[in-house]
Protein backbone atom coordinates (compact mmCIF):
# COMPACT_ATOMS: atom_id res chain seq x y z
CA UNK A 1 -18.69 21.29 -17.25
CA UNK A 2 -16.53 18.71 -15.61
CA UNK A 3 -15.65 15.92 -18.27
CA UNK A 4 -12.76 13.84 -16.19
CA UNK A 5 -12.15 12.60 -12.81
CA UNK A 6 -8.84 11.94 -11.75
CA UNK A 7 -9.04 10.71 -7.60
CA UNK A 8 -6.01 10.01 -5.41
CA UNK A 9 -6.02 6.32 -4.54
CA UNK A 10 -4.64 6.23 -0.45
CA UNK A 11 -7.14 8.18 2.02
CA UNK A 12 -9.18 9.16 -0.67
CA UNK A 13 -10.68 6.30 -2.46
CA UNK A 14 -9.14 3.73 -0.04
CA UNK A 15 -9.97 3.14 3.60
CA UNK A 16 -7.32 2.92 5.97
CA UNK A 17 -7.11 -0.61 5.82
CA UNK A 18 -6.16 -0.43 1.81
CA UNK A 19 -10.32 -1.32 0.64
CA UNK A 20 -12.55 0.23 -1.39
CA UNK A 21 -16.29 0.46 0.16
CA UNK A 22 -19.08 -1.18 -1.78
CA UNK A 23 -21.05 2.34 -2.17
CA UNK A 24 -17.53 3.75 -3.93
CA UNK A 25 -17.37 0.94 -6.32
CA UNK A 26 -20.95 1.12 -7.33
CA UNK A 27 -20.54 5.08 -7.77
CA UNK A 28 -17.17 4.49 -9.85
CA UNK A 29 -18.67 1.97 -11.82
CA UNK A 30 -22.19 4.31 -12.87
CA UNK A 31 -19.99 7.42 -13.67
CA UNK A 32 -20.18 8.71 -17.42
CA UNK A 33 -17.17 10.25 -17.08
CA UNK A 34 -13.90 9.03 -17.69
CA UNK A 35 -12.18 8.31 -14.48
CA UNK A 36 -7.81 7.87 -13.95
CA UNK A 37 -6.19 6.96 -10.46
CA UNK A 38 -3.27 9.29 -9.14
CA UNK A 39 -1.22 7.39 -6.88
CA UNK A 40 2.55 6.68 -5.61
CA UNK A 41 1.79 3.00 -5.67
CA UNK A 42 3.19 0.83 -8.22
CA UNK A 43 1.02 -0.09 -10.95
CA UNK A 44 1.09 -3.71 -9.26
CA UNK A 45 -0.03 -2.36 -5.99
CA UNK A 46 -2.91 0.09 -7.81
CA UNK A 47 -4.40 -3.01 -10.12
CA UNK A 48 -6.40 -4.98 -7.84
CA UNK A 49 -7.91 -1.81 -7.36
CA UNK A 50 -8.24 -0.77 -11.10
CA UNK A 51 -9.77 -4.42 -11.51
CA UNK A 52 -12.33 -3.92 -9.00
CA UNK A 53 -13.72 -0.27 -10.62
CA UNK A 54 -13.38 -1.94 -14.03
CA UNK A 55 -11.30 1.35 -15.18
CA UNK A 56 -9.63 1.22 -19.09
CA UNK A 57 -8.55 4.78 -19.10
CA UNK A 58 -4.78 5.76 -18.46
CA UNK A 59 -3.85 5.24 -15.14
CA UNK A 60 -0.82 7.30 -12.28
CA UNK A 61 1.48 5.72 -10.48
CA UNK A 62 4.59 6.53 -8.78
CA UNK A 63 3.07 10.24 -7.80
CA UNK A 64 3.57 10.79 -11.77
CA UNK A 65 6.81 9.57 -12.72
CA UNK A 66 4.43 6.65 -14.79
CA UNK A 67 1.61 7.36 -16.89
CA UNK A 68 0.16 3.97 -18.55
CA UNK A 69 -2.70 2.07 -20.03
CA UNK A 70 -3.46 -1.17 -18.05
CA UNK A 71 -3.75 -4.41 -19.76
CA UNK A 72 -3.98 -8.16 -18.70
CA UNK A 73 -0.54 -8.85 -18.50
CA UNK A 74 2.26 -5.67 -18.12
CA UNK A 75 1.50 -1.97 -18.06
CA UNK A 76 1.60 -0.31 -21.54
CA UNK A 77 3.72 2.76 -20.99
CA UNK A 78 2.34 6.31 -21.94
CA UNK A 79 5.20 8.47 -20.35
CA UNK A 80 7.74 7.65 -17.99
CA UNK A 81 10.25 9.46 -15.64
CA UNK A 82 12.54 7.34 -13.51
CA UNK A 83 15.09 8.67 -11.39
CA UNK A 84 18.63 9.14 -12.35
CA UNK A 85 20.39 5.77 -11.79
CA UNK A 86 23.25 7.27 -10.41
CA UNK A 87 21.73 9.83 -8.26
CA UNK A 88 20.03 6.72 -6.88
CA UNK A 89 22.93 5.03 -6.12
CA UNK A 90 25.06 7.85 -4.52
CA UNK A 91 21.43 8.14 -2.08
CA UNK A 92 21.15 4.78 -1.55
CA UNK A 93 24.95 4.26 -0.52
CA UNK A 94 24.62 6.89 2.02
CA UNK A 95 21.61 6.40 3.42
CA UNK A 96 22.48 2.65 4.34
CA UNK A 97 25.85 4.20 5.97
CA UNK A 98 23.94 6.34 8.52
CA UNK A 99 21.10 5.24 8.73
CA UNK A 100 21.31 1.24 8.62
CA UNK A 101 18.32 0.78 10.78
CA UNK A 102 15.65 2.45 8.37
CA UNK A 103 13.35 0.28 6.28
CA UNK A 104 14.73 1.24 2.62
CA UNK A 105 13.13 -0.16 -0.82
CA UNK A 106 12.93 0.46 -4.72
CA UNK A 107 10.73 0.28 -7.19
CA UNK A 108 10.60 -0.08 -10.84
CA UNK A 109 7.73 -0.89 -13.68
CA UNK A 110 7.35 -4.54 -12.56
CA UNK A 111 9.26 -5.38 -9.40
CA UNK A 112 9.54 -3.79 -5.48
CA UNK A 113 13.27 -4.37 -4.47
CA UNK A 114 14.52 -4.75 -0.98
CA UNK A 115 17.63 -5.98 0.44
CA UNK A 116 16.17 -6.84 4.52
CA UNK A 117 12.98 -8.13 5.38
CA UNK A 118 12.25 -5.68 8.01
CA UNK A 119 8.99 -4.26 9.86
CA UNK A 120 8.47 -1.64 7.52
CA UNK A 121 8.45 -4.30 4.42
CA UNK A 122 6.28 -6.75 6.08
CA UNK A 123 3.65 -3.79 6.92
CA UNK A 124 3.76 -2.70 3.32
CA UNK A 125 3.22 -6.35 1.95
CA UNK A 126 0.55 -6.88 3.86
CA UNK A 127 -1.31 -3.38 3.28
CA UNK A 128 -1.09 -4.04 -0.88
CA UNK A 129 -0.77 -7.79 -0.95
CA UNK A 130 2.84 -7.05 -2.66
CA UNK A 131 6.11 -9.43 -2.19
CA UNK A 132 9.44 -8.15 -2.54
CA UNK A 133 12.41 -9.08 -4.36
CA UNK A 134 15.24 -9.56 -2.57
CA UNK A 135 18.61 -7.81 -4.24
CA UNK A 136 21.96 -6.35 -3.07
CA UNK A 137 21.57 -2.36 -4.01
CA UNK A 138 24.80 -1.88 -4.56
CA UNK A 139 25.28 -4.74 -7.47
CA UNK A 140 21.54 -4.24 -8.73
CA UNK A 141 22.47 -0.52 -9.71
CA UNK A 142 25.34 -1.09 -11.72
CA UNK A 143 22.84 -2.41 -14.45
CA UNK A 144 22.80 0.11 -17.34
CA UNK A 145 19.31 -1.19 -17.58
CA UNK A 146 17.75 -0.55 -14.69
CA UNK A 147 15.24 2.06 -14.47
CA UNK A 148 13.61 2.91 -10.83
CA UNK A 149 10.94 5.08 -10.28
CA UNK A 150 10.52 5.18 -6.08
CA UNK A 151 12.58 4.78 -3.23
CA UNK A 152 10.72 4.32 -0.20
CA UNK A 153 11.87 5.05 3.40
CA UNK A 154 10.30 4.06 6.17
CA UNK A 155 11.44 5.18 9.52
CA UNK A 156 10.98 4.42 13.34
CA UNK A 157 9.96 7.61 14.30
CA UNK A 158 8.66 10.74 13.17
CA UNK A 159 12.05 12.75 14.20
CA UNK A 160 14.47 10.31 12.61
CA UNK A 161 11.66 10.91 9.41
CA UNK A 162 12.85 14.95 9.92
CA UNK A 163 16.93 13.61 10.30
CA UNK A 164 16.79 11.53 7.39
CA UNK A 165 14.57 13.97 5.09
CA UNK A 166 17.35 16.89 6.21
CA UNK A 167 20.43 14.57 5.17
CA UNK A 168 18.87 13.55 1.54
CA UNK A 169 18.39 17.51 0.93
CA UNK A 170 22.52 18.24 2.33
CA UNK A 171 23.34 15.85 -0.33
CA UNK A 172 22.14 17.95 -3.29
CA UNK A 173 22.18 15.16 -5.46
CA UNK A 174 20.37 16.22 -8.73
CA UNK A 175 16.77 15.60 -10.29
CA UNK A 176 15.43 14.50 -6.85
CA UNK A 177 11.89 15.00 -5.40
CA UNK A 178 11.34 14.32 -1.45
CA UNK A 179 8.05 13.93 -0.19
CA UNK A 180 6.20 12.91 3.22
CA UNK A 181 3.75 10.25 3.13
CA UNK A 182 2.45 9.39 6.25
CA UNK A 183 3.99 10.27 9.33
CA UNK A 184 7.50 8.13 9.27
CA UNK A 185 7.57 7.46 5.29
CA UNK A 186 9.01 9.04 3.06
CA UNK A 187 9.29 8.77 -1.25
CA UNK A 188 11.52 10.11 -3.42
CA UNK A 189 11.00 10.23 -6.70
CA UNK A 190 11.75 12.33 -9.83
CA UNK A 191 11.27 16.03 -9.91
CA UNK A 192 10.07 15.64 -13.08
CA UNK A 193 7.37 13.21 -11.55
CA UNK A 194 4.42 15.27 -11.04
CA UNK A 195 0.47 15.09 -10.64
CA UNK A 196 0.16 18.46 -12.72
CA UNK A 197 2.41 16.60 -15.53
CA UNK A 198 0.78 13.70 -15.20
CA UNK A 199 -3.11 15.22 -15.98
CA UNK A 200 -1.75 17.16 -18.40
CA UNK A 201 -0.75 14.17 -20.39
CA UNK A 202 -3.73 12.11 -20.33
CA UNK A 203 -5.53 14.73 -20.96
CA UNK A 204 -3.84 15.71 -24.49
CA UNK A 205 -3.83 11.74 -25.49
């Protein structure tokens, strides 16, 4: 007997222009069953979404480095697994040596980071409604504070994608997870960020 729905968020619930269809909403909304979101959006990008199906169970984000109950004002963490600040820095350094013409951001649990308004920004603000923050990488990481859960690449074609996905995996920097999502994006996130970890928890809460 099923008793939970969990549903990816991006070409699943979502059409490709970022919506949810009327039908979907209505269907969500009549469900008995408890119903969490799995997605590698931030939990910014994921609540007008959340809003709209009325959901109040624990919600995914960051393709399960974040599990956490939404409220009005900030998420209420459940479990968490950022990436290793200085992993992220050594990564971050390099890639903006070799690659200075990719579209590189950051996330963490309340703000998307970017250092260059580029193409690649401006098509993710206007696909989630998002703003970034504008920040220097290099000075924002040396906060002992900071806690990121996402890089996000976004590349001008699908064979620089394969270049730059080959030099983060020569690097063998530690606790890393690389994946594709779509064809010239890719996010890395923890390896301890997982979907499988990530049912597993709101399931036993």
């Amino acid at each position: 007997m099923i008793k939970y729905i969990f549903s990816n968020l991006d070409g699943t619930l979502l059409n490709q222009d970022g919506q949810l269809s009327e039908k979907d909403i209505t269907a969500v909304k009549a469900s008995p069953l408890p119903i969490s979101l799995i997605s590698a959006r931030s939990p910014q990008e994921m609540q007008a979404t959340i809003e709209q199906l009325a959901l109040t169970t624990p919600q995914v984000a960051f393709n399960g480095g974040l599990i956490y109950q939404p409220t009005d004002l900030f998420p209420m963490v459940l479990a968490e697994y950022p990436l290793a600040t200085s992993a992220v820095a050594t990564l971050i350094a390099a890639l903006q040596s070799e690659f200075s013409d990719i579209s590189l951001s950051a996330y963490d649990l309340h703000h998307w980071y970017t250092q260059t308004i580029d193409a690649g920004i401006e098509a993710i603000a206007k696909q989630t409604g998002q703003l970034p923050t504008l920040i220097n990488f290099s000075d924002q990481l040396q906060n002992p504070f900071l806690k990121l859960f996402k890089i996000q690449l976004i590349m001008q074609t699908t064979q620089q994608r394969a270049t730059v996905a080959d030099f983060i995996n020569q690097c063998h920097l530690p606790g890393l997870s690389v994946q594709q999502s779509g064809t010239m994006t890719l996010e890395i996130t923890s390896h301890e960020a997982t979907k499988a970890n990530a049912l597993t928890t709101i399931l036993e809460t």
